[in-house]
N, C-alpha and C. Protein backbone atom coordinates (compact mmCIF):
# COMPACT_ATOMS: atom_id res chain seq x y z
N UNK A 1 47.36 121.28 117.58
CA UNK A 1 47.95 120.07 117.04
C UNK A 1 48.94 119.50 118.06
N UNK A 2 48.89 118.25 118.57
CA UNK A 2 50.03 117.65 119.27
C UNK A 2 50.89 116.57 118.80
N UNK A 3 52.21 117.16 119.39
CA UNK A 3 53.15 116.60 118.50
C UNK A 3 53.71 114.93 119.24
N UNK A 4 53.72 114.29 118.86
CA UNK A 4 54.06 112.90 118.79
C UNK A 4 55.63 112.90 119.49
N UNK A 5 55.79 112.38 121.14
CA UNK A 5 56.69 112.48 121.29
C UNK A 5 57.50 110.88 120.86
N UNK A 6 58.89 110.38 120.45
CA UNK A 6 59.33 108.92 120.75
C UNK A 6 58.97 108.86 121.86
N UNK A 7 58.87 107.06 121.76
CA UNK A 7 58.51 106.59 122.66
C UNK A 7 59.75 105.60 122.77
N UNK A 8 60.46 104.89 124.08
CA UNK A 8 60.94 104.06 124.01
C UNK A 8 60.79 102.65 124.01
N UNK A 9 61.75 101.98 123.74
CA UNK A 9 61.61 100.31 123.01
C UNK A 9 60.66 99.61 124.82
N UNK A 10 59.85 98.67 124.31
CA UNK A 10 59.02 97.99 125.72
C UNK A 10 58.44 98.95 126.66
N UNK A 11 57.92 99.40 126.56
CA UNK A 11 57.57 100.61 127.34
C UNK A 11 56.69 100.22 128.26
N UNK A 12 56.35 99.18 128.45
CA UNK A 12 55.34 98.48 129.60
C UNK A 12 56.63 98.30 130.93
N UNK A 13 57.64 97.60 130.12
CA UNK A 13 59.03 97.22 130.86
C UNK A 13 59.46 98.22 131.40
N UNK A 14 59.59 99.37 130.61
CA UNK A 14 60.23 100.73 131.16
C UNK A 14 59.46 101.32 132.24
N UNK A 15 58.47 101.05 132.19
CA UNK A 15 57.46 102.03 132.74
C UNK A 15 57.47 101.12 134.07
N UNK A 16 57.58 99.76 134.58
CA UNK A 16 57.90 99.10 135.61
C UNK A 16 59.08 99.25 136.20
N UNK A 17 60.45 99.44 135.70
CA UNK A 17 60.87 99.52 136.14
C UNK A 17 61.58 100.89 137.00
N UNK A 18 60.59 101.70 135.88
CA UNK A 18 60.75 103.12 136.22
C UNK A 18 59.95 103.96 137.78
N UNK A 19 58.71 102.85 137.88
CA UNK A 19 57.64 102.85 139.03
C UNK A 19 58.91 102.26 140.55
N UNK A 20 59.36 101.08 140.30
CA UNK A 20 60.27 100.00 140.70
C UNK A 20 61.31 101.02 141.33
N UNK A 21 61.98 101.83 140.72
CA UNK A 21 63.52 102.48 140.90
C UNK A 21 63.51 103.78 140.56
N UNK A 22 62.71 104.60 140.89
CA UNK A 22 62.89 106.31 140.68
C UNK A 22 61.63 106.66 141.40
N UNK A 23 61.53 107.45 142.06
CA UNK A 23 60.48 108.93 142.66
C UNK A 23 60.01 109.44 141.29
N UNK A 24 59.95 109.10 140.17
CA UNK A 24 59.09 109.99 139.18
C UNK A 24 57.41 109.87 139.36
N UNK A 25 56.93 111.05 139.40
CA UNK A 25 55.27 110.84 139.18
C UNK A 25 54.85 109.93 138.22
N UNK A 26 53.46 109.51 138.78
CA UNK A 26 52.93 108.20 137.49
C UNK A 26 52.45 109.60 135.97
N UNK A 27 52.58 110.63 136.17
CA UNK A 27 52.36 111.32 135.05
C UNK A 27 53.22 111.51 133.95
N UNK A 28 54.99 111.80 135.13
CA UNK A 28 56.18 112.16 134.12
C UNK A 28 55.68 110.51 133.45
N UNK A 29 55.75 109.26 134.64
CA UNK A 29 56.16 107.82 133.76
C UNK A 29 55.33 107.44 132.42
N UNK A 30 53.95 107.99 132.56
CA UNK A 30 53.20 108.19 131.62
C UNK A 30 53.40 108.67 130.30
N UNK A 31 53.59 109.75 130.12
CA UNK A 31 54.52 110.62 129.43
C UNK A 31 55.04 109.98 128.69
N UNK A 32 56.34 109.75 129.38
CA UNK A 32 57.31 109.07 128.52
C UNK A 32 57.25 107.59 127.85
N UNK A 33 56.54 107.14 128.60
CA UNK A 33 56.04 105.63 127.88
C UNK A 33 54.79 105.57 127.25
N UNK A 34 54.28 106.61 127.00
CA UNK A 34 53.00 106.70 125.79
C UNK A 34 52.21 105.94 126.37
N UNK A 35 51.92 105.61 127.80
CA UNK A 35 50.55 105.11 128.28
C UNK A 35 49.90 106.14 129.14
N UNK A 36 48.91 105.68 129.50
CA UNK A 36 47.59 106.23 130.49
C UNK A 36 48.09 106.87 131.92
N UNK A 37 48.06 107.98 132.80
CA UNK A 37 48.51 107.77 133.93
C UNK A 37 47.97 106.75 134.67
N UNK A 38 46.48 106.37 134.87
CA UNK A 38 45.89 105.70 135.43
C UNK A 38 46.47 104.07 135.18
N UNK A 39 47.00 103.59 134.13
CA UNK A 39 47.42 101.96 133.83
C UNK A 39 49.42 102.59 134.66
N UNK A 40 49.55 103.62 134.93
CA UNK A 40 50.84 103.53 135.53
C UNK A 40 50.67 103.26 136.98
N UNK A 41 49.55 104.17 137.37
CA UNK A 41 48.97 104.01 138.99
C UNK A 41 48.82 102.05 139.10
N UNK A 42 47.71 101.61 137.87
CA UNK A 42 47.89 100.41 138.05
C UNK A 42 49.36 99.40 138.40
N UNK A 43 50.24 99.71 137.67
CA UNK A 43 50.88 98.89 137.41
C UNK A 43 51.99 99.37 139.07
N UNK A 44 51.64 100.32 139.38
CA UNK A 44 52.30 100.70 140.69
C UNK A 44 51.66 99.68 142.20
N UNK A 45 50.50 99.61 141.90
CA UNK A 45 49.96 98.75 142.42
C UNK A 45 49.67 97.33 141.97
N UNK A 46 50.20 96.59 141.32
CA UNK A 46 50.52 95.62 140.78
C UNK A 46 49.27 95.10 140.14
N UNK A 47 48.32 95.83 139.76
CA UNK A 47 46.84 95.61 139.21
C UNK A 47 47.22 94.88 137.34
N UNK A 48 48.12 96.14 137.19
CA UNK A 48 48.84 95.96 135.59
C UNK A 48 49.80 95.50 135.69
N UNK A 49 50.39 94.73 134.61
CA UNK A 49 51.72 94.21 134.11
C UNK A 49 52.20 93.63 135.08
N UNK A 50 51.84 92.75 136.11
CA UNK A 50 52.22 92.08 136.74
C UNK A 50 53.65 91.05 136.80
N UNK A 51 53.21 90.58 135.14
CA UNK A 51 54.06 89.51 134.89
C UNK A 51 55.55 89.93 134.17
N UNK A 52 55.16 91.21 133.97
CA UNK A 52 56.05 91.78 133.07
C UNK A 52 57.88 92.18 133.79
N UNK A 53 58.79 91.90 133.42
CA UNK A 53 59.91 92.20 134.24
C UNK A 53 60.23 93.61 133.81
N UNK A 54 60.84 94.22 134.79
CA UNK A 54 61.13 95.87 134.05
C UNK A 54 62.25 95.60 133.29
N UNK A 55 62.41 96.72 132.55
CA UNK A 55 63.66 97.13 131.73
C UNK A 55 64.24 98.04 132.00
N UNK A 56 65.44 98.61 132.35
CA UNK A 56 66.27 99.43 132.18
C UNK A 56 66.86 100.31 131.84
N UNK A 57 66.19 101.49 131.23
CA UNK A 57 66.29 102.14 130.07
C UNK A 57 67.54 102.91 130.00
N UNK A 58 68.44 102.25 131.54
CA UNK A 58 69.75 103.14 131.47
C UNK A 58 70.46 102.70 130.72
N UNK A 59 70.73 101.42 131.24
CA UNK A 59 71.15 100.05 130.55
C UNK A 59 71.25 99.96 128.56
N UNK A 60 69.79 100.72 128.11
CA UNK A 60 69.53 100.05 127.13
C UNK A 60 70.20 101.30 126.15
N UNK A 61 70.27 102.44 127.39
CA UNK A 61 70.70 103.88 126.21
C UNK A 61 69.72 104.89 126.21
N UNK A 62 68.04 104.22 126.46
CA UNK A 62 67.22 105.24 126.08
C UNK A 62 67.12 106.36 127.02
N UNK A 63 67.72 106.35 128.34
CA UNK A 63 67.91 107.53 128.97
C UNK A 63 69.23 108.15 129.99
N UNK A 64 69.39 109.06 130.31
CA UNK A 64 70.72 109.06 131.27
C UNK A 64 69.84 109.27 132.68
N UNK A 65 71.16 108.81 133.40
CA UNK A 65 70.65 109.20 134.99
C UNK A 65 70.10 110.61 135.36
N UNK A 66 71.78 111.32 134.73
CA UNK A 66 71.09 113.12 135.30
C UNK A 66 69.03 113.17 134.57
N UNK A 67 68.85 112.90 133.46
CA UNK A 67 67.70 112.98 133.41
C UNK A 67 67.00 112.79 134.26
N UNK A 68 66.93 111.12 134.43
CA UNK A 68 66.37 110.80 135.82
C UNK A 68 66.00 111.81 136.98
N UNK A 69 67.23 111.94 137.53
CA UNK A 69 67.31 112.79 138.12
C UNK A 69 66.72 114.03 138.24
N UNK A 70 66.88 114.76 136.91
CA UNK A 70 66.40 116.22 136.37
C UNK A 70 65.23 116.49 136.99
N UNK A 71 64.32 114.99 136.49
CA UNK A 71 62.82 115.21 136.00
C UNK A 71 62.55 114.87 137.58
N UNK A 72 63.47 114.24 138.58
CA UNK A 72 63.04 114.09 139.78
C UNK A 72 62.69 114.77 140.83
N UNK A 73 63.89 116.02 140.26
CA UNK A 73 63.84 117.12 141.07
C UNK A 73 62.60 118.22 140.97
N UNK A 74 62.19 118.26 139.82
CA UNK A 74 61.10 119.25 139.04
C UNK A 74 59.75 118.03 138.54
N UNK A 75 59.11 117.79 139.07
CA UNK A 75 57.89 117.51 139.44
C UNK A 75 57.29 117.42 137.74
N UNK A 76 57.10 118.74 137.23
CA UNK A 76 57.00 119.43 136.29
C UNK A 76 57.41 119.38 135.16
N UNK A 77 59.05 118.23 135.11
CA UNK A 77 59.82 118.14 133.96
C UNK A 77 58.96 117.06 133.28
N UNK A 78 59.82 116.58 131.97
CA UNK A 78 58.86 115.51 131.21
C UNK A 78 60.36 115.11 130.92
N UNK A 79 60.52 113.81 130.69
CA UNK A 79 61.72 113.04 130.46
C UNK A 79 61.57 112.74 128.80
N UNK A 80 63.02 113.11 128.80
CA UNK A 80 63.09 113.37 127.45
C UNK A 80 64.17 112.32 127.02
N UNK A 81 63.88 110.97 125.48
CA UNK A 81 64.27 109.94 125.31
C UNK A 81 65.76 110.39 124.72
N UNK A 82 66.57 109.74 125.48
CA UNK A 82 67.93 109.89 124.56
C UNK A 82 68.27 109.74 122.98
N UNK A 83 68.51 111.16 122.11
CA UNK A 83 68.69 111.36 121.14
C UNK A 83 69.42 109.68 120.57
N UNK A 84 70.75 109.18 120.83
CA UNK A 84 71.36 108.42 119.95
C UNK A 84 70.17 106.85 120.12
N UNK A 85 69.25 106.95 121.09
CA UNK A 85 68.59 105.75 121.44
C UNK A 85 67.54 105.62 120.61
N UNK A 86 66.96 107.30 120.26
CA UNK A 86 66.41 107.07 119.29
C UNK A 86 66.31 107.07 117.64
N UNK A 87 67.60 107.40 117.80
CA UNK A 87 68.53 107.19 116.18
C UNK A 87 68.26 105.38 115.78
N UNK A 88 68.68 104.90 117.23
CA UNK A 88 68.70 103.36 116.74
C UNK A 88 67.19 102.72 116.83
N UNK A 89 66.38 103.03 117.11
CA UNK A 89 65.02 102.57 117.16
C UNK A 89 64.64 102.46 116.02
N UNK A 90 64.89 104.01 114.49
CA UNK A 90 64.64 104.03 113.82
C UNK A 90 65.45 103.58 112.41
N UNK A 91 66.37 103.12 113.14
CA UNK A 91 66.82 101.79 111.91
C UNK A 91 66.46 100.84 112.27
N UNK A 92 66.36 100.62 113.59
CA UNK A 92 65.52 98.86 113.36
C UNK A 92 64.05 98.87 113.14
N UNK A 93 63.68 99.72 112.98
CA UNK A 93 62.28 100.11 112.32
C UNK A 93 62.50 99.66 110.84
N UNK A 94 63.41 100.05 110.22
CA UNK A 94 63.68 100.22 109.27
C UNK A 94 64.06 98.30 108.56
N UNK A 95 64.66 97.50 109.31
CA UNK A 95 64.74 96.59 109.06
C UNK A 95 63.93 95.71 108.58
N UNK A 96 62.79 95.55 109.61
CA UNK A 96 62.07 94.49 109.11
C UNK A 96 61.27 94.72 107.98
N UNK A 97 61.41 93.81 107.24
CA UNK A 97 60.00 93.47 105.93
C UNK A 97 58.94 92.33 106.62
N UNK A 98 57.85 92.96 106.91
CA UNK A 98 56.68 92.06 106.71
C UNK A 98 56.02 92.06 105.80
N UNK A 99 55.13 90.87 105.68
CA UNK A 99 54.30 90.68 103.76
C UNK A 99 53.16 90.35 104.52
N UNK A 100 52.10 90.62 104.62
CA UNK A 100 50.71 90.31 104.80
C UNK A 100 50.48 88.43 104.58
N UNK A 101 49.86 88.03 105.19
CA UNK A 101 49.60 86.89 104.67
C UNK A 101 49.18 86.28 103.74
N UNK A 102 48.11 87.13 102.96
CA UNK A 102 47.66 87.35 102.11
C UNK A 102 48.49 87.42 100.84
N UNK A 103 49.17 87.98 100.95
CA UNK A 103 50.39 88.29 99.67
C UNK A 103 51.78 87.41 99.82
N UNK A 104 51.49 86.43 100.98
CA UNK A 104 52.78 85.37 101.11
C UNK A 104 52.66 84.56 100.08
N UNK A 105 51.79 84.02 99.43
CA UNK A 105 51.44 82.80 98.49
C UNK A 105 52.44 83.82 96.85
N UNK A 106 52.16 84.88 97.07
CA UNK A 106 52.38 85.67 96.03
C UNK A 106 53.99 85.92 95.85
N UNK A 107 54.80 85.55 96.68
CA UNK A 107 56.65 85.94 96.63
C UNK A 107 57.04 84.95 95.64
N UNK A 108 56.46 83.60 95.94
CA UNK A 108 57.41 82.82 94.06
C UNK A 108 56.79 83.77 92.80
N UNK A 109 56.07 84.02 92.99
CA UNK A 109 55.57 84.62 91.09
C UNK A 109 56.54 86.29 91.13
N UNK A 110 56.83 86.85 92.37
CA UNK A 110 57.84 88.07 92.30
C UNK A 110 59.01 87.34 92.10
N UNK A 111 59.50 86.42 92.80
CA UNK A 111 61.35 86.23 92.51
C UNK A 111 60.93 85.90 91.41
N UNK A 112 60.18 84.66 90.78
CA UNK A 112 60.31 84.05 89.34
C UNK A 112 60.52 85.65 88.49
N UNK A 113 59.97 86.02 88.74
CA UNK A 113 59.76 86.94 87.41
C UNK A 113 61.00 88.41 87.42
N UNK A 114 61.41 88.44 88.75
CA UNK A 114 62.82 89.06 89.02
C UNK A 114 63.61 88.11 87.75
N UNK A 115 64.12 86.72 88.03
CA UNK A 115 64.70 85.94 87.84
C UNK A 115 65.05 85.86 86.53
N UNK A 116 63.33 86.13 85.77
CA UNK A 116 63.69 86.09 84.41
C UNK A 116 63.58 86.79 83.95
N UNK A 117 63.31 88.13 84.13
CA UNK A 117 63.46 89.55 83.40
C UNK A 117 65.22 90.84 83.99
N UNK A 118 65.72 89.58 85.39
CA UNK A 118 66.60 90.49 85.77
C UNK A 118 67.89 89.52 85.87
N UNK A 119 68.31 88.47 85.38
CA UNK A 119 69.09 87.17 85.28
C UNK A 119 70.02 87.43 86.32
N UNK A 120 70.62 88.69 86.43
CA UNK A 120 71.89 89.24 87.00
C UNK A 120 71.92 89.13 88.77
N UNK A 121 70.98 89.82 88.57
CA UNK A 121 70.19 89.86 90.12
C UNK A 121 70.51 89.08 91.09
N UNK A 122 71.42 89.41 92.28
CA UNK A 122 71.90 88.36 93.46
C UNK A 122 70.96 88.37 94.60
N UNK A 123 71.05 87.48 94.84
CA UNK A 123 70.01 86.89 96.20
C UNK A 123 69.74 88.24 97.10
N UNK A 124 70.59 88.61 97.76
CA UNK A 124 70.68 89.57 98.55
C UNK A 124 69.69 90.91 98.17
N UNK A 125 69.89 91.06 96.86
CA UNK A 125 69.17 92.13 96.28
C UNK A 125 67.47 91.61 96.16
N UNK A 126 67.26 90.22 96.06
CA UNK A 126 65.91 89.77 96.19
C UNK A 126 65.27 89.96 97.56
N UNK A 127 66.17 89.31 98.25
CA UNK A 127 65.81 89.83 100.08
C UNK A 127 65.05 91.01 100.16
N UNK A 128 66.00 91.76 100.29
CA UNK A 128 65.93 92.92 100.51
C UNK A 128 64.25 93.45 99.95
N UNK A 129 64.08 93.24 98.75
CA UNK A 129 62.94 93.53 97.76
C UNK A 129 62.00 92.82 98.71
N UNK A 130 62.06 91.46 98.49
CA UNK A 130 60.65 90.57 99.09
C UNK A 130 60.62 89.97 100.14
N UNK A 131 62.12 89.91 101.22
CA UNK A 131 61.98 89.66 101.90
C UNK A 131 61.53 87.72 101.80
N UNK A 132 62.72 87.65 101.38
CA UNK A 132 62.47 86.15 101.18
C UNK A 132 63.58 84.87 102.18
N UNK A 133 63.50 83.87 101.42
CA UNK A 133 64.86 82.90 102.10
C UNK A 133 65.87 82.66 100.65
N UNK A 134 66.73 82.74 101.13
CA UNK A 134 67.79 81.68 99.87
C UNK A 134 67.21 80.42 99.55
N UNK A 135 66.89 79.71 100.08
CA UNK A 135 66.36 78.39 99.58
C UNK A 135 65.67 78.26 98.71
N UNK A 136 64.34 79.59 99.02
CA UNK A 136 63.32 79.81 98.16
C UNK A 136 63.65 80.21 96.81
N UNK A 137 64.96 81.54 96.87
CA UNK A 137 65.14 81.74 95.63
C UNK A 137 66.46 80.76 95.40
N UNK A 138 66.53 79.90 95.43
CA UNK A 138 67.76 78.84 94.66
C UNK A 138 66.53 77.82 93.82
N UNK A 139 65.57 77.75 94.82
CA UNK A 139 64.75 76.44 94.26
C UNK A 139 63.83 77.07 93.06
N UNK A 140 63.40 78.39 93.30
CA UNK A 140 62.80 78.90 92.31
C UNK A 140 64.03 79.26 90.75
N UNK A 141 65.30 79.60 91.46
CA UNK A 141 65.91 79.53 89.66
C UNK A 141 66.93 78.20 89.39
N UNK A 142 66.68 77.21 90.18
CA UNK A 142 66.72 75.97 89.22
C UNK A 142 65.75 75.01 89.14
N UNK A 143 64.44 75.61 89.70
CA UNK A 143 63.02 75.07 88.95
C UNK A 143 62.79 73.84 89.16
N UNK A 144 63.21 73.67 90.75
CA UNK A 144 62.78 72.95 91.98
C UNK A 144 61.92 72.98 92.84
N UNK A 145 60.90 74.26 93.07
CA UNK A 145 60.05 74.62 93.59
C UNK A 145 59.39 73.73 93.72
N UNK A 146 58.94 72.99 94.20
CA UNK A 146 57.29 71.92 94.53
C UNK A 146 56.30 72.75 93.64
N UNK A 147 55.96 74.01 93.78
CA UNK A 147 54.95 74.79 93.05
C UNK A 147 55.29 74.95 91.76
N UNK A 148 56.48 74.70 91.31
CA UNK A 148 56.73 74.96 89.81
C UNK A 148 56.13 75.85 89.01
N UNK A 149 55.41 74.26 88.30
CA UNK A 149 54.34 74.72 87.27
C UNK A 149 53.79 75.99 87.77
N UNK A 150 52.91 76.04 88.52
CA UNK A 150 51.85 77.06 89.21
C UNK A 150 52.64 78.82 89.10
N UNK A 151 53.92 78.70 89.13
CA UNK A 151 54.27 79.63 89.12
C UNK A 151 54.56 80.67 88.07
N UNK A 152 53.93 81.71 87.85
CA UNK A 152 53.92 82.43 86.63
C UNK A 152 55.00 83.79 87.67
N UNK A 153 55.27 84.62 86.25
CA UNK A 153 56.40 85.72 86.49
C UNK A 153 55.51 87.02 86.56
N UNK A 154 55.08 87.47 87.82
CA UNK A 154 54.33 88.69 87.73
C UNK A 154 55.64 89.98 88.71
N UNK A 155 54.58 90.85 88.20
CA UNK A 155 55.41 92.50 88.77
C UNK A 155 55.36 92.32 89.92
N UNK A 156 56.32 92.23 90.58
CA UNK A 156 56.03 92.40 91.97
C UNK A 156 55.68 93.74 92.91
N UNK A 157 55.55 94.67 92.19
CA UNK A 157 55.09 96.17 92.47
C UNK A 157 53.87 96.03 92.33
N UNK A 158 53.21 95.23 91.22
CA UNK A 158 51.62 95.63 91.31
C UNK A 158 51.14 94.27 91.94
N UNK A 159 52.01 93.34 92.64
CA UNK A 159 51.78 92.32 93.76
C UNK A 159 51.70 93.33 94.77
N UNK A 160 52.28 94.07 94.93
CA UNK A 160 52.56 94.94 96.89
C UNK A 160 53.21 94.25 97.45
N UNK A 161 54.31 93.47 97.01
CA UNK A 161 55.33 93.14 97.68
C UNK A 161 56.68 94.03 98.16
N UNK A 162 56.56 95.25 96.83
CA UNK A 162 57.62 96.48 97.11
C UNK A 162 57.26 97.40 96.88
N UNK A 163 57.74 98.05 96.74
CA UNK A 163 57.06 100.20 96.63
C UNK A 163 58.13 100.07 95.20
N UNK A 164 57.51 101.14 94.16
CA UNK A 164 58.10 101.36 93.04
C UNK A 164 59.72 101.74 93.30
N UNK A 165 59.50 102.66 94.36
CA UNK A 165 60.68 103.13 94.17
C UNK A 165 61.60 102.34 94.91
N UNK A 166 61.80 101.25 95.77
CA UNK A 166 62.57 100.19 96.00
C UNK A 166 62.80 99.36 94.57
N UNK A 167 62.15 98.92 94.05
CA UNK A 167 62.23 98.18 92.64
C UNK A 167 63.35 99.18 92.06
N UNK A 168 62.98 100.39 91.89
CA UNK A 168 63.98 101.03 90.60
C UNK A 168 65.29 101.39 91.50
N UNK A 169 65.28 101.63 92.58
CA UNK A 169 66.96 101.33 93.45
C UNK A 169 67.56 99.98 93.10
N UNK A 170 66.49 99.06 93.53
CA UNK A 170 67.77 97.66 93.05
C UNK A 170 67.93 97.61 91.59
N UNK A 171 67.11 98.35 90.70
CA UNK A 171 67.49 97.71 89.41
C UNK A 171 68.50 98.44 88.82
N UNK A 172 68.50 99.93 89.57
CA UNK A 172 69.58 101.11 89.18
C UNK A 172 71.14 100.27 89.22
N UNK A 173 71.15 99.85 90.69
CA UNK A 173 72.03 98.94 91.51
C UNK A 173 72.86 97.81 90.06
N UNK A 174 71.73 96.89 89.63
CA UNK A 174 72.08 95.73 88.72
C UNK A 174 72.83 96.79 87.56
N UNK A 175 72.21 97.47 87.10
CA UNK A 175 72.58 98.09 85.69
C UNK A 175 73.90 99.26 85.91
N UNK A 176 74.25 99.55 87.50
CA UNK A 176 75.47 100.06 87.37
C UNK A 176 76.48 99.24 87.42
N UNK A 177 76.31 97.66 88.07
CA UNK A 177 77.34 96.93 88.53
C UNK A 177 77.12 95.91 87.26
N UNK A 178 76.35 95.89 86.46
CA UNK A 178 76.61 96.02 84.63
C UNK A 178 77.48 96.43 84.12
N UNK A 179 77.37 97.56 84.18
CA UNK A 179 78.18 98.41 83.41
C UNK A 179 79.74 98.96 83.93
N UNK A 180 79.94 98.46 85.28
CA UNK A 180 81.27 98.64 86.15
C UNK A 180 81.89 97.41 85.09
N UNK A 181 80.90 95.63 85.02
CA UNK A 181 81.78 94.77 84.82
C UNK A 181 82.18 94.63 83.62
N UNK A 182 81.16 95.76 82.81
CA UNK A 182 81.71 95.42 81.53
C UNK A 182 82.80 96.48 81.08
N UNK A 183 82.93 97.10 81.75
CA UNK A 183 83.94 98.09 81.89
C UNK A 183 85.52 97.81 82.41
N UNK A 184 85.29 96.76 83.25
CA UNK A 184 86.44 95.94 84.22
C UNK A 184 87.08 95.22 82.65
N UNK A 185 86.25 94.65 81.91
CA UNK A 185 86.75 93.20 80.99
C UNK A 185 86.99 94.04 79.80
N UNK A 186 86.57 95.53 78.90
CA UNK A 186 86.82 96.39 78.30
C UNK A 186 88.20 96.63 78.80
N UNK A 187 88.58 96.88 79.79
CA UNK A 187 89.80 97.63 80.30
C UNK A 187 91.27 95.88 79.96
N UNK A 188 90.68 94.84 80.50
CA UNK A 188 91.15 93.21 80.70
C UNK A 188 91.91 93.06 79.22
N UNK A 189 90.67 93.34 78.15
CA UNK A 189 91.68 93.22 77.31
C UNK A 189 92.18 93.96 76.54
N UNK A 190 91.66 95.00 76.98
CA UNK A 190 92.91 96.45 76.07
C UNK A 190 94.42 96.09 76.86
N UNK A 191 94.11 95.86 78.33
CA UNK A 191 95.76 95.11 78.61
C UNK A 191 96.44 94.30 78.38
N UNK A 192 95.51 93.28 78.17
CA UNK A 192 96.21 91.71 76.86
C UNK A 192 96.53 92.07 75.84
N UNK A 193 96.27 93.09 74.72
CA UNK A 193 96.49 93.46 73.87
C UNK A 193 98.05 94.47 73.69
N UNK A 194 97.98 95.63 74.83
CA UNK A 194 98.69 96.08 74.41
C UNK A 194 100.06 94.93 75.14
N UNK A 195 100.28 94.29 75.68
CA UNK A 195 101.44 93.58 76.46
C UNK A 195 101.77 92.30 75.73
């Protein structure tokens, strides 16, 4: 079984500039940038990636010099991606929401139906879910939409716009900060009262 090493961010970039500015073999550069040795030989000879500017990977975090270095000295070494570089790769992994195209037509009938089964529900918490705009959900809950009519209130879980268990985090979310506010105005006027 082989194990999946990270790879770092542009790795066409890295891998140029790594050909560009270090004595590493086109095997270590290979390696570490999850391509072919043979498209590194290319790109050493300007066959590949021609157009491409290198990147830096000192610069960017994903490696230190002594590495560099390490793997320069030992033929043999394999360059290994800087731990905190790849901490951050995998939150911005983590960021983006894409929606298929297919299921884009489908985000008014998820907010609508957020909207009217979850009233409470702030924008931010819709984002997050569908990955939408504010505009979209302002126009969809004061029923401005151009699509209006057309728009019916479906699940947006059995749309595939979210995974179940994202749905029941934000809704956990609404129903604790429920129950904080009604707890805040419980407390509001037991103090009007007793004063």
């Amino acid at each position: 079984m082989k194990i999946m090493q990270e790879l770092p961010l542009m790795r066409k970039a890295t891998a140029v500039w790594l050909v560009e500015n270090t004595s590493l073999t086109f095997l270590q550069i290979a390696i570490f940038c999850g391509l072919h040795e043979l498209e590194v030989q290319g790109i050493a000879d300007g066959d590949v990636a021609s157009g491409i500017i290198g990147q830096n990977p000192i610069l960017s975090g994903q490696l230190t010099d002594e590495e560099i270095k390490r793997c320069e000295n030992d033929l043999k070494a394999t360059l290994v991606l800087n731990k905190s570089a790849s901490s951050k790769i995998k939150i911005s992994e983590k960021q983006s929401k894409y929606t298929p195209i297919a299921r884009r037509q489908d985000k008014p009938d998820g907010i609508f139906y957020l909207l009217k089964y979850y009233p409470e529900i702030t924008n931010s918490q819709i984002k997050k879910l569908i990955g939408t705009t504010d505009k979209m959900i302002d126009s969809i809950r004061s029923r401005s939409h151009w699509n209006m009519k057309n728009i019916k209130p479906r699940d947006l879980v059995l749309l595939g716009l979210c995974s179940q268990s994202q749905f029941n985090e934000v809704i956990s979310q609404i129903k604790s900060s429920e129950n904080n506010s009604t707890d805040n105005s419980e407390k509001n006027k037991k103090s009007k009262k007793n004063s």
